[in-house]
C-alpha atoms as a PDB file:
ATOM      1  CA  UNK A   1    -158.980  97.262 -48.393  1.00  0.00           C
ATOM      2  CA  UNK A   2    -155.674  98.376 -47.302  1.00  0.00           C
ATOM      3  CA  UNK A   3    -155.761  96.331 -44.042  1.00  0.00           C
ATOM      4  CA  UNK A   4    -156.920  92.840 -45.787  1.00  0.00           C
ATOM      5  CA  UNK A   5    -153.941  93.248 -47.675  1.00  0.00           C
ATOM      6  CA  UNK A   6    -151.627  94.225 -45.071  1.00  0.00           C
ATOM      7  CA  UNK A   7    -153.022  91.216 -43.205  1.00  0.00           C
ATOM      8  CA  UNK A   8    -152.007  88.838 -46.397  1.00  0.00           C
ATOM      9  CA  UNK A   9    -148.979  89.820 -47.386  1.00  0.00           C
ATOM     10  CA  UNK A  10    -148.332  89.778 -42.917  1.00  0.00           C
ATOM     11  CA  UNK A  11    -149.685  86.044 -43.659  1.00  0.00           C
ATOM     12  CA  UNK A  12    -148.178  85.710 -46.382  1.00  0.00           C
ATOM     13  CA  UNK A  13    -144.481  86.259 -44.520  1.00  0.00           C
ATOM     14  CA  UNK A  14    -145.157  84.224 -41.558  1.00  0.00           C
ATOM     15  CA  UNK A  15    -145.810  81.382 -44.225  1.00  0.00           C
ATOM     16  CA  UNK A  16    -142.844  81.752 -46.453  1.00  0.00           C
ATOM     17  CA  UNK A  17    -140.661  81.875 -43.153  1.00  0.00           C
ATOM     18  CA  UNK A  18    -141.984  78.856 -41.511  1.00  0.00           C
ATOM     19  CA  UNK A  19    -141.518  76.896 -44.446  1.00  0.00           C
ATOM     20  CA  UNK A  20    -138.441  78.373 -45.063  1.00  0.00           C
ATOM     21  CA  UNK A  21    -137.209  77.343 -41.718  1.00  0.00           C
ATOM     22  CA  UNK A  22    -138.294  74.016 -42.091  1.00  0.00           C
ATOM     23  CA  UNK A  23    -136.854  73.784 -45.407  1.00  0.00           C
ATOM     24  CA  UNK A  24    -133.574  74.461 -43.684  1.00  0.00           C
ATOM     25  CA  UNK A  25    -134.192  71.334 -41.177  1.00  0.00           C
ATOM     26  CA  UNK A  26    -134.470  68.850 -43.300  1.00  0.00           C
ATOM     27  CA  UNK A  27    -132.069  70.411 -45.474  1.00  0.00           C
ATOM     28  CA  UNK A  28    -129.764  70.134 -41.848  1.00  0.00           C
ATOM     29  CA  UNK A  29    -130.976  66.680 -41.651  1.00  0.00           C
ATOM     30  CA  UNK A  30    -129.853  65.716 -44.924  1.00  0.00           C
ATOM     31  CA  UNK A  31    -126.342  67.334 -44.368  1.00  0.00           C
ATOM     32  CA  UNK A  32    -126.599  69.479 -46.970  1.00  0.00           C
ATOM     33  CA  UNK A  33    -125.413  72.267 -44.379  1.00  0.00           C
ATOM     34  CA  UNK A  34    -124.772  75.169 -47.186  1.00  0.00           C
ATOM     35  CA  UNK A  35    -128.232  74.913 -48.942  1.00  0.00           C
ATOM     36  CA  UNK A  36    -129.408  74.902 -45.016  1.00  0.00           C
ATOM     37  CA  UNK A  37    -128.423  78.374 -44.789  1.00  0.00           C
ATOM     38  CA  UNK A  38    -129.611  79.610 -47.478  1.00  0.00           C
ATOM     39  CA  UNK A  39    -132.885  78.623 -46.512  1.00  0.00           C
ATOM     40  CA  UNK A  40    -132.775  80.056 -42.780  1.00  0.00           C
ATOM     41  CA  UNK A  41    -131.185  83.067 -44.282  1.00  0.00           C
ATOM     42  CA  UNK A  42    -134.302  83.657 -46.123  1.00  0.00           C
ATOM     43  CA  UNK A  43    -136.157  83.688 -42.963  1.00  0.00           C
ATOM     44  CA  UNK A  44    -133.774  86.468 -41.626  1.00  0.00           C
ATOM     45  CA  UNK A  45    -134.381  88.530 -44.548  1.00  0.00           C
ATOM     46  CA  UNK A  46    -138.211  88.303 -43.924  1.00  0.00           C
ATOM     47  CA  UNK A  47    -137.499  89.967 -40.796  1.00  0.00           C
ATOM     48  CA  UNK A  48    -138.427  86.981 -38.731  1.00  0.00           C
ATOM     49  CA  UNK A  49    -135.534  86.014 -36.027  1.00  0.00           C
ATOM     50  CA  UNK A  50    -135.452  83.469 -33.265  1.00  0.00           C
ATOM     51  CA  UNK A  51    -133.004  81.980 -30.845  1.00  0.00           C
ATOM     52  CA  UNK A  52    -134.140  78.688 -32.553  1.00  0.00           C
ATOM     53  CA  UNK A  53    -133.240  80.007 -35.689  1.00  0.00           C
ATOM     54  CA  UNK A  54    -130.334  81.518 -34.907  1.00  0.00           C
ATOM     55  CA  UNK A  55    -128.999  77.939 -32.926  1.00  0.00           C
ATOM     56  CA  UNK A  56    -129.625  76.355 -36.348  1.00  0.00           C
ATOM     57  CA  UNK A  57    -127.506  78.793 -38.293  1.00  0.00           C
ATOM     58  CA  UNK A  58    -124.543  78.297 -36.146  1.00  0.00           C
ATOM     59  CA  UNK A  59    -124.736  74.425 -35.955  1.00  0.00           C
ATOM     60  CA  UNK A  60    -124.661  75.019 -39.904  1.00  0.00           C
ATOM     61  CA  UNK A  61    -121.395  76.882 -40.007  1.00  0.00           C
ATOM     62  CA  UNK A  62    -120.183  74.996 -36.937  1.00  0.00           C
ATOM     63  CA  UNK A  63    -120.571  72.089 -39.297  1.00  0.00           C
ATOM     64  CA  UNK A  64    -118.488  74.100 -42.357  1.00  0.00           C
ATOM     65  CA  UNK A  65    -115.890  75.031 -39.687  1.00  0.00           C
ATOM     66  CA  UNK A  66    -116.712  78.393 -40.318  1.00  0.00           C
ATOM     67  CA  UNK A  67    -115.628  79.986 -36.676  1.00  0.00           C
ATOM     68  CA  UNK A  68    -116.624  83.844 -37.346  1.00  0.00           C
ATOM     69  CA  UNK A  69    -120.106  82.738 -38.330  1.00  0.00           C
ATOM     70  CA  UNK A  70    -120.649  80.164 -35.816  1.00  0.00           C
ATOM     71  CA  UNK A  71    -119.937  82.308 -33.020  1.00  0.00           C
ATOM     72  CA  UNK A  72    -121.643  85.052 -34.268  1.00  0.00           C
ATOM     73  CA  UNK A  73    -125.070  83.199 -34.989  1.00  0.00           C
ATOM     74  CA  UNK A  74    -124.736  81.590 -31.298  1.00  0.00           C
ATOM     75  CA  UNK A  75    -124.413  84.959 -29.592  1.00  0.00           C
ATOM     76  CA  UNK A  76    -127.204  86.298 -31.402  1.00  0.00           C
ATOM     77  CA  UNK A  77    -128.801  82.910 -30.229  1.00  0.00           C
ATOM     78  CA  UNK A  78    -127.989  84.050 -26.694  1.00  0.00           C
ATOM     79  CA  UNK A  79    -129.092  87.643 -26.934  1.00  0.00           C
ATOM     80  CA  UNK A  80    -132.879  86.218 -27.673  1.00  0.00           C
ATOM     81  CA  UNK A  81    -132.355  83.090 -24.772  1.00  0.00           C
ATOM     82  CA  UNK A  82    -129.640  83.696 -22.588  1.00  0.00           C
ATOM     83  CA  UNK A  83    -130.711  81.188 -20.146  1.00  0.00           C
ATOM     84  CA  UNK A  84    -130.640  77.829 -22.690  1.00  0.00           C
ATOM     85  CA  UNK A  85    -128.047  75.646 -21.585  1.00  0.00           C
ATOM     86  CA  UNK A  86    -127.378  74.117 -25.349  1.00  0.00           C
ATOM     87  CA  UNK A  87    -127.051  77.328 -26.866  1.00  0.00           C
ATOM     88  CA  UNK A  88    -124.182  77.651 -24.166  1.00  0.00           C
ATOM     89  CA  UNK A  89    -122.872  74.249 -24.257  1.00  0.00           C
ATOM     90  CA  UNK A  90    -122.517  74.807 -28.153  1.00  0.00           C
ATOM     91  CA  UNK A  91    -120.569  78.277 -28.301  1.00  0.00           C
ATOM     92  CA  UNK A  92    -118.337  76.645 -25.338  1.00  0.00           C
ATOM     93  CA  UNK A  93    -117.131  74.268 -28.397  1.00  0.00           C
ATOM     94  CA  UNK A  94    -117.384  76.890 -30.943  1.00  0.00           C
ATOM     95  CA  UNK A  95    -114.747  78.936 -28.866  1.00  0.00           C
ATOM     96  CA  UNK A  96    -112.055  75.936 -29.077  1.00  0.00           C
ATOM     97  CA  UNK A  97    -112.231  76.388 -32.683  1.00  0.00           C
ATOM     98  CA  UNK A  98    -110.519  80.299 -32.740  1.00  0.00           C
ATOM     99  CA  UNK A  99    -107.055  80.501 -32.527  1.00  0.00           C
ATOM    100  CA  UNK A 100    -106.984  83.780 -30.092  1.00  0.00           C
ATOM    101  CA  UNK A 101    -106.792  82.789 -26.100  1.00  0.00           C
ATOM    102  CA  UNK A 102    -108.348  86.065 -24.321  1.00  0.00           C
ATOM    103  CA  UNK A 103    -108.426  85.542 -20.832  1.00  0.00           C
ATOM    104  CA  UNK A 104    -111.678  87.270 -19.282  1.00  0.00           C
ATOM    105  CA  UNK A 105    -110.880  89.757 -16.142  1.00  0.00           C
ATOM    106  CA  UNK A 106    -113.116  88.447 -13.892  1.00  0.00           C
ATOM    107  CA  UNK A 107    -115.636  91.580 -11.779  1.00  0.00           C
ATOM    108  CA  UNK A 108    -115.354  92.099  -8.072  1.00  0.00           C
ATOM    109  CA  UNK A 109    -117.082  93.775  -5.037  1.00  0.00           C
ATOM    110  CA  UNK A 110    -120.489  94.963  -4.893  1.00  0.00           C
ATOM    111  CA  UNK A 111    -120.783  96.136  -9.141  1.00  0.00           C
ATOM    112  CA  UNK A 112    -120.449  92.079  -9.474  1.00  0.00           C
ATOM    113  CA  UNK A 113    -122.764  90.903  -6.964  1.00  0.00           C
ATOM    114  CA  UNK A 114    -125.615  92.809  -8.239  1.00  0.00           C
ATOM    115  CA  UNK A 115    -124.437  92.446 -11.875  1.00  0.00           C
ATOM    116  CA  UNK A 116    -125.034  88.600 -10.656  1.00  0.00           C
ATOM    117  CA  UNK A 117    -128.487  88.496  -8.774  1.00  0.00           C
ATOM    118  CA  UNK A 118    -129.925  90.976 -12.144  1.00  0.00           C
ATOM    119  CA  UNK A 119    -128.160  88.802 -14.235  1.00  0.00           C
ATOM    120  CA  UNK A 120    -130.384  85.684 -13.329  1.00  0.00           C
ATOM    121  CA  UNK A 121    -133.744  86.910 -15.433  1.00  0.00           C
ATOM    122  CA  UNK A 122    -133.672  89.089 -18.699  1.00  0.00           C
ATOM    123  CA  UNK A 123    -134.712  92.621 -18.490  1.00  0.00           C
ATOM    124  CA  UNK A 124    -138.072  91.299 -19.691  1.00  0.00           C
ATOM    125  CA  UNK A 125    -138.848  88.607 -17.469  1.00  0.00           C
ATOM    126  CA  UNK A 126    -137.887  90.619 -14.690  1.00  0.00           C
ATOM    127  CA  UNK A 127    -140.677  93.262 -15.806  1.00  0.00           C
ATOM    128  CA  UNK A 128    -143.507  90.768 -16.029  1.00  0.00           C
ATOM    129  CA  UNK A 129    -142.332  89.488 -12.258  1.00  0.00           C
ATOM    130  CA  UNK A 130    -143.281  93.084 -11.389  1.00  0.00           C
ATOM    131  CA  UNK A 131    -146.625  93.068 -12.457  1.00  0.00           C
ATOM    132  CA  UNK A 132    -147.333  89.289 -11.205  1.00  0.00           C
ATOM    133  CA  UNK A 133    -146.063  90.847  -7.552  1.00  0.00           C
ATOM    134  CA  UNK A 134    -148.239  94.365  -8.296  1.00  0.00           C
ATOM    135  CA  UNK A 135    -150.844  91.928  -8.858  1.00  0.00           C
ATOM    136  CA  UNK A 136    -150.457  89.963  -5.361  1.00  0.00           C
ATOM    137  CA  UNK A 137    -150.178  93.292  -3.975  1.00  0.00           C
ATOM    138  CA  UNK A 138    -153.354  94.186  -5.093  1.00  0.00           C
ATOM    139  CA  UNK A 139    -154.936  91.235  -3.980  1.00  0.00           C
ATOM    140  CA  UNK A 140    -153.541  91.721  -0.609  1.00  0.00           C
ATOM    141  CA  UNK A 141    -155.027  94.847  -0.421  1.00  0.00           C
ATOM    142  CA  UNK A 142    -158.184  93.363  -1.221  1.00  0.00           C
ATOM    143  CA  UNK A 143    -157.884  91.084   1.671  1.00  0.00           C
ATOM    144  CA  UNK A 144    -156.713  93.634   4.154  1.00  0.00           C
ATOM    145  CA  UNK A 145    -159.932  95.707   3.180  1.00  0.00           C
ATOM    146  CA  UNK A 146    -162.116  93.301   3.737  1.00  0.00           C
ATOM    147  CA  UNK A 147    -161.009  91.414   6.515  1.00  0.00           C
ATOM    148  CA  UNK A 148    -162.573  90.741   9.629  1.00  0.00           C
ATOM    149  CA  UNK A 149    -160.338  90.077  12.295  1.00  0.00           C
ATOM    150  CA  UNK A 150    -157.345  92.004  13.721  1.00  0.00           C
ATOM    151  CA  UNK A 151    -154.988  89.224  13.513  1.00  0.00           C
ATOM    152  CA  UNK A 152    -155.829  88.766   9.447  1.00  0.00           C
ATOM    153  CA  UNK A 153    -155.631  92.209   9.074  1.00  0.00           C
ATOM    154  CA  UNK A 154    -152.166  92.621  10.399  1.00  0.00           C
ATOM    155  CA  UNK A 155    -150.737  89.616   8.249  1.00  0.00           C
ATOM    156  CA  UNK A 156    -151.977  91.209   4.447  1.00  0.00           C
ATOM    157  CA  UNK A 157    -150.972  94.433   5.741  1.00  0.00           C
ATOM    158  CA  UNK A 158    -147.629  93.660   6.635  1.00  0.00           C
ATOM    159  CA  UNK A 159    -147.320  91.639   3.410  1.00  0.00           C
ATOM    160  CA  UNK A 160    -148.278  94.494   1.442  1.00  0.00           C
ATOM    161  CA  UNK A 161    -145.038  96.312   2.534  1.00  0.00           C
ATOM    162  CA  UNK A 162    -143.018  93.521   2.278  1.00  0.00           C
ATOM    163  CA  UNK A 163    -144.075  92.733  -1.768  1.00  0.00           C
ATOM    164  CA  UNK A 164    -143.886  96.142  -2.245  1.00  0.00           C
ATOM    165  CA  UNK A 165    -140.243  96.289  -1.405  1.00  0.00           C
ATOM    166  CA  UNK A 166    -140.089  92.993  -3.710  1.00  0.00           C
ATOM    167  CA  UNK A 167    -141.539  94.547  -6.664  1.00  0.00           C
ATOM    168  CA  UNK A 168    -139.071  98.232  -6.045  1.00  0.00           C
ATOM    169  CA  UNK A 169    -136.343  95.487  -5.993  1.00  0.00           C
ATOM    170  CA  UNK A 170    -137.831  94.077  -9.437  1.00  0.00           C
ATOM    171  CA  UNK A 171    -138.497  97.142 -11.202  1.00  0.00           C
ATOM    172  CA  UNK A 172    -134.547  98.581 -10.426  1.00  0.00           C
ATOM    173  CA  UNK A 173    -133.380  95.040 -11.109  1.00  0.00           C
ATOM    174  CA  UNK A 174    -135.380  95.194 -14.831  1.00  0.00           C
ATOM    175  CA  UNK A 175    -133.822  98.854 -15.355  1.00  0.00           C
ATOM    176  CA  UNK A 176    -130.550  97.769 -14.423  1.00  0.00           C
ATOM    177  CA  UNK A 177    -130.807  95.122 -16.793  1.00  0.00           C
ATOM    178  CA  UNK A 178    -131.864  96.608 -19.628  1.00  0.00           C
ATOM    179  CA  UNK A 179    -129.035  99.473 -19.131  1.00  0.00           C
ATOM    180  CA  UNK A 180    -127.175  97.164 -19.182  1.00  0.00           C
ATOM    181  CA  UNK A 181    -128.388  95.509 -22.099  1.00  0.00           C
ATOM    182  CA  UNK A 182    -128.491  98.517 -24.378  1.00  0.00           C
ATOM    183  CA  UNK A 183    -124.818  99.785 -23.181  1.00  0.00           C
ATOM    184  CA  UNK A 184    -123.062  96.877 -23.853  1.00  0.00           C
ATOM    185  CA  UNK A 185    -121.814  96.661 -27.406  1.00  0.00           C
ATOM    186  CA  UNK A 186    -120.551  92.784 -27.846  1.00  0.00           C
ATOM    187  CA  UNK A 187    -118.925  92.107 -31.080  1.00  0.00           C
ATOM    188  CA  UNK A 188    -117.293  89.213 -33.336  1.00  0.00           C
ATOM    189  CA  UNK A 189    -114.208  89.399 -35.109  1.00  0.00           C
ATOM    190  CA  UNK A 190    -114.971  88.463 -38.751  1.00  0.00           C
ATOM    191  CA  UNK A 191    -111.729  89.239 -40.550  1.00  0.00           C
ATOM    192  CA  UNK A 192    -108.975  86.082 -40.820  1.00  0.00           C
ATOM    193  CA  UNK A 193    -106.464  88.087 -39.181  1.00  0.00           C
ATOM    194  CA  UNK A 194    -106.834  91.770 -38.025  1.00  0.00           C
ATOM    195  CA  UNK A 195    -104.558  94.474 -36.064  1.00  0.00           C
ATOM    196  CA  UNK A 196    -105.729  96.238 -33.390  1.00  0.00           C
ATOM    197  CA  UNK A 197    -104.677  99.635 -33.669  1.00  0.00           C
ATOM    198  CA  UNK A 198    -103.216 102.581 -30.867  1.00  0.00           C
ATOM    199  CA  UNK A 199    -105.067 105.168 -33.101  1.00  0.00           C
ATOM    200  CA  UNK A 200    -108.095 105.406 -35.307  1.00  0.00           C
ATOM    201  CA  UNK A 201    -105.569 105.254 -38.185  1.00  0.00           C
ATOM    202  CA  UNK A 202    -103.728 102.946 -40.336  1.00  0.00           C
ATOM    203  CA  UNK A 203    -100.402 104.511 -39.730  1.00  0.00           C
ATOM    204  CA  UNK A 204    -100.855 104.067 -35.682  1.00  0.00           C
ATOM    205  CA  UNK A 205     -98.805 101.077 -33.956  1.00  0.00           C
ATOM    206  CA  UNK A 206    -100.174  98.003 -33.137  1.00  0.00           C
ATOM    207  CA  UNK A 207    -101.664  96.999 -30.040  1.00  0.00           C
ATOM    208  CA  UNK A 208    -102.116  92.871 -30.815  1.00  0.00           C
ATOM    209  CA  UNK A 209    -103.410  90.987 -33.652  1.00  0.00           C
ATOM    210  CA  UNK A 210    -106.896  89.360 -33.542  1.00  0.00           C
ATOM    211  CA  UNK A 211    -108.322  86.203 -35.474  1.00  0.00           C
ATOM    212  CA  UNK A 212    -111.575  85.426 -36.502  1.00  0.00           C
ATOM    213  CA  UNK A 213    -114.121  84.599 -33.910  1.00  0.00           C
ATOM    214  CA  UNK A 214    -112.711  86.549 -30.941  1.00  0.00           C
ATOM    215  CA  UNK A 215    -115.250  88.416 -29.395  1.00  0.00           C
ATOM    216  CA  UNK A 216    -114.913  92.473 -28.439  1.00  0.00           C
ATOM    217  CA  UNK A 217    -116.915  95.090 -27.091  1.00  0.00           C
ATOM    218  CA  UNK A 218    -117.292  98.256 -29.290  1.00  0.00           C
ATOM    219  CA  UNK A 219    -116.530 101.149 -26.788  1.00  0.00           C
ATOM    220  CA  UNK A 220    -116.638 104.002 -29.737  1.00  0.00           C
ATOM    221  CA  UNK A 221    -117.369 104.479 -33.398  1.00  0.00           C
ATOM    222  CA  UNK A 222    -115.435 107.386 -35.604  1.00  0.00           C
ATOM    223  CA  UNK A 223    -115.449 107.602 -38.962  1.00  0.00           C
ATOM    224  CA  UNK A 224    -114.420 103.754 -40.245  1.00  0.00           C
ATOM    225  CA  UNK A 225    -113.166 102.556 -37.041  1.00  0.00           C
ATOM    226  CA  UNK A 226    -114.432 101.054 -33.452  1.00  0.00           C
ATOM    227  CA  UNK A 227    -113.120 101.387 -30.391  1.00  0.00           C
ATOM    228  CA  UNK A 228    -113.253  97.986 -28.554  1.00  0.00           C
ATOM    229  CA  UNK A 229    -112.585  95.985 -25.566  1.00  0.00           C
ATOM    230  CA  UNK A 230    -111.106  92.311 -25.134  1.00  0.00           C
ATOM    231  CA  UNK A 231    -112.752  90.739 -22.394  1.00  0.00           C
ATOM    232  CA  UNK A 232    -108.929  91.019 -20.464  1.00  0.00           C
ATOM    233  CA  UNK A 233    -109.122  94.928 -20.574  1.00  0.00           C
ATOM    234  CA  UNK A 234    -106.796  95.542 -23.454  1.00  0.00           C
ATOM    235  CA  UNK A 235    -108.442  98.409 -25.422  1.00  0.00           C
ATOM    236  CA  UNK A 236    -107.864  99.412 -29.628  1.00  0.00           C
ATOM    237  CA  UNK A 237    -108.890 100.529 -32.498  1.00  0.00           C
ATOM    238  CA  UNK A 238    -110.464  98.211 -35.238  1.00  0.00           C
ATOM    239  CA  UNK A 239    -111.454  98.871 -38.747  1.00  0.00           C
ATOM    240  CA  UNK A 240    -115.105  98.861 -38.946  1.00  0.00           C
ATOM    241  CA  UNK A 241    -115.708  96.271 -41.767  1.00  0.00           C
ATOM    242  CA  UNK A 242    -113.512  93.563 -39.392  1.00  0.00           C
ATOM    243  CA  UNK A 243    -116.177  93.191 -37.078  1.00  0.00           C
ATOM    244  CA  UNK A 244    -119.319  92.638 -37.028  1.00  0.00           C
ATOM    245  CA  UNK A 245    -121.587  93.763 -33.772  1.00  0.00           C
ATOM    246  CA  UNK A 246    -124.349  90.961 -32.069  1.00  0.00           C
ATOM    247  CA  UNK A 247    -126.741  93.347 -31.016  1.00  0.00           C
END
């Protein structure tokens, strides 16, 4: 009894989000961009989230010239699908909208170039390339067993070792990734205008103002303040309601 109604009110969800979602598209459509959120909110709140979904949202605030928001919903956007060029294309527009100019320190030497190659496949996708090339290997394996001639023999044995050096290269590639992924702290600035502080402390100097929409990396969290990072380096304290993290 307890599972059938787990398994309705599970249905039950997944129906009241869908149409809520589509609600929200032709509420998008109509440009009626406020009621629009609403409705996708209401998705979000029934625990369902999507890069789709989260796309919407910020073409919705995007559309209210709401720049906090409309960054905020496209990074989340890019945390499910990094790869999706519109997603990108989009925030690239959002970004002209905030009034702070961070320049971004750009990496060098080896930390970038594998930071690069790992960079090219979420941690996940990189995971299910190991088991499609643990999979070959197997099959390999097969072949070399039951091979007949030297020559065949020689050719799945050798690419044995060779795919399993591939899939050691995968597996530290998907770890590396997903460190990577779980370290990094990306934030948006939600207040209209915020100072960065020296000290976790409202009495410490200020390091520089931020604006809405500038994005920074929470480093450390103590008592109501963060730590962050601008992408140029510069490092502060930030009152914890100013920001809101992406992840």
């Amino acid at each position: 009894m307890k599972k059938i109604l787990f398994i309705l009110l599970l249905t039950t969800q997944v129906f009241f989000a869908q149409n809520g979602f589509e609600k929200g598209n032709a509420l998008y459509q109509n440009g009626n961009y406020k009621d629009a959120i609403t409705a996708y909110e209401s998705v979000l709140n029934a625990n369902k989230q999507s890069a789709e979904l989260y796309f919407n949202l910020g073409n919705c605030y995007y559309k209210l010239n709401k720049v906090a928001p409309t960054i905020y919903n496209y990074e989340k956007a890019l945390v499910l699908n990094p790869n999706d060029n519109e997603i990108q294309n989009n925030l690239k527009f959002a970004r002209k909208l905030q009034i702070d100019e961070i320049k971004e320190v750009p990496q060098v030497g080896f930390a970038k170039l594998i930071r690069d190659f790992t960079g090219i496949f979420h941690y996940n996708s990189w995971a299910w390339i190991s088991v499609s090339l643990a999979i070959l290997f197997l099959l390999f394996f097969v072949g070399y067993y039951f091979s007949q001639t030297t020559v065949s023999k020689r050719i799945f044995f050798f690419g044995m070792f060779f795919l399993v050096f591939l899939i050691l290269i995968s597996v530290l590639a998907a770890l590396f990734e997903k460190s990577h992924y779980e370290n990094e702290r990306p934030a948006i600035v939600f207040a209209e205008i915020v100072s960065v502080k020296s000290e976790p402390k409202s009495s410490s100097s200020d390091v520089l103002v931020l604006h809405e929409g500038t994005k920074v990396f929470v480093l450390e969290v103590l008592d109501n303040w963060k730590k962050i990072q601008l992408t140029d380096g510069t490092e502060g304290w930030i009152a914890n309601n100013a920001i809101k993290e992406v992840k």
